[in-house]
C-alpha atoms as a PDB file:
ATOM      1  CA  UNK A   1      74.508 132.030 131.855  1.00  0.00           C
ATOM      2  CA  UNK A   2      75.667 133.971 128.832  1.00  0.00           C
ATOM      3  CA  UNK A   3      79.367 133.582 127.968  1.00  0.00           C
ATOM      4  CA  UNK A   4      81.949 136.546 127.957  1.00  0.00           C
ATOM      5  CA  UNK A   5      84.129 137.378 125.162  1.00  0.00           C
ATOM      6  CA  UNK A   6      87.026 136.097 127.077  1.00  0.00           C
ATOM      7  CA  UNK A   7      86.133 132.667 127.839  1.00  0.00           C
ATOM      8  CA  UNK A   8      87.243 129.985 125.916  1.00  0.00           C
ATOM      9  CA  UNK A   9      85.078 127.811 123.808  1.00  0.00           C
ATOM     10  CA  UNK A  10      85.817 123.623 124.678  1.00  0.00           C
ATOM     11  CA  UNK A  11      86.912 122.006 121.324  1.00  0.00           C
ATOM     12  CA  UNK A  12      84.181 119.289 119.883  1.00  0.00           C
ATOM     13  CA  UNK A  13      85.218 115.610 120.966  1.00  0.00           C
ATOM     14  CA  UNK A  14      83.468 114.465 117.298  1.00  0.00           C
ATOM     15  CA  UNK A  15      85.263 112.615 115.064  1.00  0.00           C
ATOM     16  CA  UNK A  16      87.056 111.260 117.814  1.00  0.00           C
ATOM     17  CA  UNK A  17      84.807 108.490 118.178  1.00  0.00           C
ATOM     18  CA  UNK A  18      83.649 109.085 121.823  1.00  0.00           C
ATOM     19  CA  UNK A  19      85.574 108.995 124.942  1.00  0.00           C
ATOM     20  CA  UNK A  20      87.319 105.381 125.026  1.00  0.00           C
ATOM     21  CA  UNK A  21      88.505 106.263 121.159  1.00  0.00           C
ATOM     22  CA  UNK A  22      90.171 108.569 122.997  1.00  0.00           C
ATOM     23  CA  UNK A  23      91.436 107.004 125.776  1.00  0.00           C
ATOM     24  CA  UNK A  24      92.633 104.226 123.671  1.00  0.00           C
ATOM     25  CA  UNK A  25      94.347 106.838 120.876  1.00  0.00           C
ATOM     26  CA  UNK A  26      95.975 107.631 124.418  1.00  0.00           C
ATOM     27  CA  UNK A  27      97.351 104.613 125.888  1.00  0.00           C
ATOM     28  CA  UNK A  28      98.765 103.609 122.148  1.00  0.00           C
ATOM     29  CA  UNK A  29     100.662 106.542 122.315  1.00  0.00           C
ATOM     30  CA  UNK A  30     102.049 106.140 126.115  1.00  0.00           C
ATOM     31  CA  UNK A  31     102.964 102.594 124.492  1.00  0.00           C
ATOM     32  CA  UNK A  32     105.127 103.921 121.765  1.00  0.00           C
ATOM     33  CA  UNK A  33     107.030 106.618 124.476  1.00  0.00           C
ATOM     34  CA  UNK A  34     107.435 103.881 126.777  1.00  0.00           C
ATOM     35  CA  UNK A  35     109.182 102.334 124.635  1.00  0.00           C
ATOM     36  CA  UNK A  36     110.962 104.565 122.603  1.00  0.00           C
ATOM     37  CA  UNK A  37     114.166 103.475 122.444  1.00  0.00           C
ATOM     38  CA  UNK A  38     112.679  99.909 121.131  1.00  0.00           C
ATOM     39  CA  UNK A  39     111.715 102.132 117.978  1.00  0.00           C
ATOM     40  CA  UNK A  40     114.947 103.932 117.800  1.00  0.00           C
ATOM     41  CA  UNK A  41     116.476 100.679 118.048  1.00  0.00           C
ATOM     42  CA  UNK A  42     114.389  98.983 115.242  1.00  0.00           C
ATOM     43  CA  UNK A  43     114.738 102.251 112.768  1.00  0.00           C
ATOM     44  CA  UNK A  44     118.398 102.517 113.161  1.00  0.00           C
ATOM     45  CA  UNK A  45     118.650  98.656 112.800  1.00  0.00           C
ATOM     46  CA  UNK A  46     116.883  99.164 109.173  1.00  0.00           C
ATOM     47  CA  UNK A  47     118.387 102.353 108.351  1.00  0.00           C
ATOM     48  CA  UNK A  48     122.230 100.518 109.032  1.00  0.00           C
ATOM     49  CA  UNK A  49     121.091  97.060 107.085  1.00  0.00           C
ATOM     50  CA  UNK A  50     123.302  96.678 104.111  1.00  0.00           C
ATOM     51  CA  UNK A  51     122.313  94.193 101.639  1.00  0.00           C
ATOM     52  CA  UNK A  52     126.007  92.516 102.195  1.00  0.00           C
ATOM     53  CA  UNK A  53     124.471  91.200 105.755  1.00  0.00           C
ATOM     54  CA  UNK A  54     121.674  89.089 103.935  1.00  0.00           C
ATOM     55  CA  UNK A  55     123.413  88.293 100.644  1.00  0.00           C
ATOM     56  CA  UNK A  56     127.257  87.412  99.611  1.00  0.00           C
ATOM     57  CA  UNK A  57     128.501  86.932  95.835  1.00  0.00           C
ATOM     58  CA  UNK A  58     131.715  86.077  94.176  1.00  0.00           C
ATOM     59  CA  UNK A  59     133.668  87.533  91.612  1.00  0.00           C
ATOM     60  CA  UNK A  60     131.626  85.841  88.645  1.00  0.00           C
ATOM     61  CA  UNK A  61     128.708  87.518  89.653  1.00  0.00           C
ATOM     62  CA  UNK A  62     126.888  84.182  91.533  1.00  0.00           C
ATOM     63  CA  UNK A  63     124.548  85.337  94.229  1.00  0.00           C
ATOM     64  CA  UNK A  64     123.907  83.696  97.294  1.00  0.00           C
ATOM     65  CA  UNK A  65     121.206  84.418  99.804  1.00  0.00           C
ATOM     66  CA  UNK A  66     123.071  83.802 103.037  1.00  0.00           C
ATOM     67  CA  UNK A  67     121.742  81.094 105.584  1.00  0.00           C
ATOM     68  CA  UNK A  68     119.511  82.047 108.291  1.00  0.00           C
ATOM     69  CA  UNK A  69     122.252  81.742 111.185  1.00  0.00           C
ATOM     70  CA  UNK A  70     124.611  83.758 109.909  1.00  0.00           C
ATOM     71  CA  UNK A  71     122.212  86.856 109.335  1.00  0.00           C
ATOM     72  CA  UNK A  72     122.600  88.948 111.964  1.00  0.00           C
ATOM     73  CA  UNK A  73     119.811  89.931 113.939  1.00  0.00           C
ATOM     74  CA  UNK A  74     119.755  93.341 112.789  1.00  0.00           C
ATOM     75  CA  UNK A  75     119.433  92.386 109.328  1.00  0.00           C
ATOM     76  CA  UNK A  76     116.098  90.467 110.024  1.00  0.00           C
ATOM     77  CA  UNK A  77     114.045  93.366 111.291  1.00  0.00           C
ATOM     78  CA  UNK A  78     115.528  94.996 107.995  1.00  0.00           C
ATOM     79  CA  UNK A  79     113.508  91.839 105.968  1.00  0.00           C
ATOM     80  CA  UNK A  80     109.548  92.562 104.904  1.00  0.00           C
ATOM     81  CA  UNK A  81     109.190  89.675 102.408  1.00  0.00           C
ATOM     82  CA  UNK A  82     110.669  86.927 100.998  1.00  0.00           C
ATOM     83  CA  UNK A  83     109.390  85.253  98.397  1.00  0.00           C
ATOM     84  CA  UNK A  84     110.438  81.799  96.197  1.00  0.00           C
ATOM     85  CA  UNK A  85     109.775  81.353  92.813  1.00  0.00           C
ATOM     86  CA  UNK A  86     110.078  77.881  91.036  1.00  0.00           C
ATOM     87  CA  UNK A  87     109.489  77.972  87.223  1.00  0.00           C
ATOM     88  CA  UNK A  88     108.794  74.982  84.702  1.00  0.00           C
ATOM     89  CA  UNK A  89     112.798  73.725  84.543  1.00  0.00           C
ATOM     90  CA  UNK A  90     112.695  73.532  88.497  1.00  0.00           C
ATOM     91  CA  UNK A  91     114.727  76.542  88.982  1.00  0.00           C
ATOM     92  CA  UNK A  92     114.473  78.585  91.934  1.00  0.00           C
ATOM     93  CA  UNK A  93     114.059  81.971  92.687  1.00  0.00           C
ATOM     94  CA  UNK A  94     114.132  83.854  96.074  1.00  0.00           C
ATOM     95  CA  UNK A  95     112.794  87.671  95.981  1.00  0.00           C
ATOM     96  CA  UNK A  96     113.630  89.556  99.226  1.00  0.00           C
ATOM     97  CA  UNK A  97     112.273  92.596  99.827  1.00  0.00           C
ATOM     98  CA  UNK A  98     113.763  95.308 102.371  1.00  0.00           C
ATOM     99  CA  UNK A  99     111.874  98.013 104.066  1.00  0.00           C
ATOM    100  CA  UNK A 100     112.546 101.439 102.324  1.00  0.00           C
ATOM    101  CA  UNK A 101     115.679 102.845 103.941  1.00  0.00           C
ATOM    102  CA  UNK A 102     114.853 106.325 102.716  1.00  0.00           C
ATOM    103  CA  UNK A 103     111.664 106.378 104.330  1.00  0.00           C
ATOM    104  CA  UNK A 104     112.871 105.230 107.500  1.00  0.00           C
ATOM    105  CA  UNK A 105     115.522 107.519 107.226  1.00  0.00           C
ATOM    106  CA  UNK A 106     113.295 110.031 106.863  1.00  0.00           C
ATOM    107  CA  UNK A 107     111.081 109.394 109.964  1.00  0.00           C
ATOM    108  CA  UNK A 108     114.470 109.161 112.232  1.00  0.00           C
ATOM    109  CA  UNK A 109     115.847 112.917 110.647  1.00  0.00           C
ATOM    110  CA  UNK A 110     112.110 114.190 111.134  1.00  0.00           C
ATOM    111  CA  UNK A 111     112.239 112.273 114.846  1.00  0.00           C
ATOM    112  CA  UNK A 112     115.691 113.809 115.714  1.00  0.00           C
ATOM    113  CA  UNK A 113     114.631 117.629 114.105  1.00  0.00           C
ATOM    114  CA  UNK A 114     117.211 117.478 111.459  1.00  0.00           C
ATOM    115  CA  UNK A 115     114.339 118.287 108.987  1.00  0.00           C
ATOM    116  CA  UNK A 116     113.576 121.435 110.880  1.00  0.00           C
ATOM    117  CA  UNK A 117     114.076 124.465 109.489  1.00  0.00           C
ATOM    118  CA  UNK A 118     115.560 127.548 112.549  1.00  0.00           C
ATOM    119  CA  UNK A 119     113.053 130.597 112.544  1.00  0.00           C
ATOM    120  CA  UNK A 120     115.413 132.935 112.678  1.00  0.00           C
ATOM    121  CA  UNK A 121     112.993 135.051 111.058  1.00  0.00           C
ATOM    122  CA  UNK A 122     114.220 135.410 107.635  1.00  0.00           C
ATOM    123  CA  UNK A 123     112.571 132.969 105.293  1.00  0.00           C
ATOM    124  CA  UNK A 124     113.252 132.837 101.620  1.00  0.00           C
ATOM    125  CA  UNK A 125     111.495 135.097  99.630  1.00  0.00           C
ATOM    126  CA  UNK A 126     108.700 133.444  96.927  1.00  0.00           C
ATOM    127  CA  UNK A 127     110.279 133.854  93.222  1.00  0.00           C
ATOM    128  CA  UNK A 128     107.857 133.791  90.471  1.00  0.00           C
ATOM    129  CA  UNK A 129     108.767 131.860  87.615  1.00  0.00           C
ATOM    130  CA  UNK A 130     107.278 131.855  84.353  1.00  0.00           C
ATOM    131  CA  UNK A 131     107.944 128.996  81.904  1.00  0.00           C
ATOM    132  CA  UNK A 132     106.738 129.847  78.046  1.00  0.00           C
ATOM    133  CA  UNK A 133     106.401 126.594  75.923  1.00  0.00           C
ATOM    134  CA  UNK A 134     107.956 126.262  72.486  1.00  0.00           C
ATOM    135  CA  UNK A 135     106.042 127.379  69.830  1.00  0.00           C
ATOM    136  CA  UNK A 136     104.769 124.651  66.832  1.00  0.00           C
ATOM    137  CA  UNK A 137     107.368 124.249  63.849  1.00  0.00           C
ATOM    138  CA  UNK A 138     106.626 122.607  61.164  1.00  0.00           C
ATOM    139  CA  UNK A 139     108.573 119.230  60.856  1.00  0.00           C
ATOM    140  CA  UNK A 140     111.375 119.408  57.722  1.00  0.00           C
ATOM    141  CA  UNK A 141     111.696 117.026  55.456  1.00  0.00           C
ATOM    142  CA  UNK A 142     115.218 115.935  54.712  1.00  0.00           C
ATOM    143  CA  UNK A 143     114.286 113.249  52.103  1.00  0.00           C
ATOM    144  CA  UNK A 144     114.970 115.722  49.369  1.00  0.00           C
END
């Protein structure tokens, strides 16, 4: 049966890996919009952390890596290492690492379409720019 000029061609499946690559690439993304606001929750949890809720210092400048407890919840999803450190003289050293805030900023301004730009039609014009490199002088010399 020859095809008419109207019909539409079915897109290849390759590179998908075969059907149950697809059905699982499905179900992991009914998981994520089933629970949604579970990833709202846990980006706006990181994005609000403030490095006050893990640490506290005084007036002469002596940090303090707050206990446990009295982190709050929010903070700890905030938390994607912490390391110690102990050198020769027994001191200690604790490195904690946040997740980027920018970058989960980002992904929640993409997420909620702030990073869209209207199409009302009139997009800014492309302005060439041409950028001519100082010429070669010869050095003076000032010793004289």
């Amino acid at each position: 049966m020859a095809r008419t000029p109207t019909s539409k061609a079915i897109p290849s499946l390759n590179g998908w890996g075969g059907i149950r690559s697809v059905q699982r690439r499905l179900e992991r993304s009914a998981t994520i919009v089933h629970n949604r606001e579970a990833v709202a929750y846990s980006l706006l949890t990181m994005a609000n952390t403030k490095i006050t809720d893990i640490m506290e210092w005084d007036d002469s400048g002596n940090v303090r890596v707050k206990a446990s407890s009295k982190i709050p919840e929010h903070a700890l999803q905030s938390i994607k290492k912490i390391s110690q450190k102990v050198d020769k003289e027994g001191n200690a050293t604790i490195d904690i690492e946040l997740f980027d805030k920018v970058q989960v900023l980002r992904i929640l301004a993409k997420a909620s379409g702030l990073l869209d730009t209207p199409d009302d039609g009139q997009k800014p014009s492309v302005i060439g720019v041409t950028i001519q490199a100082p010429e070669d002088v010869e050095p003076r010399d000032d010793t004289r």
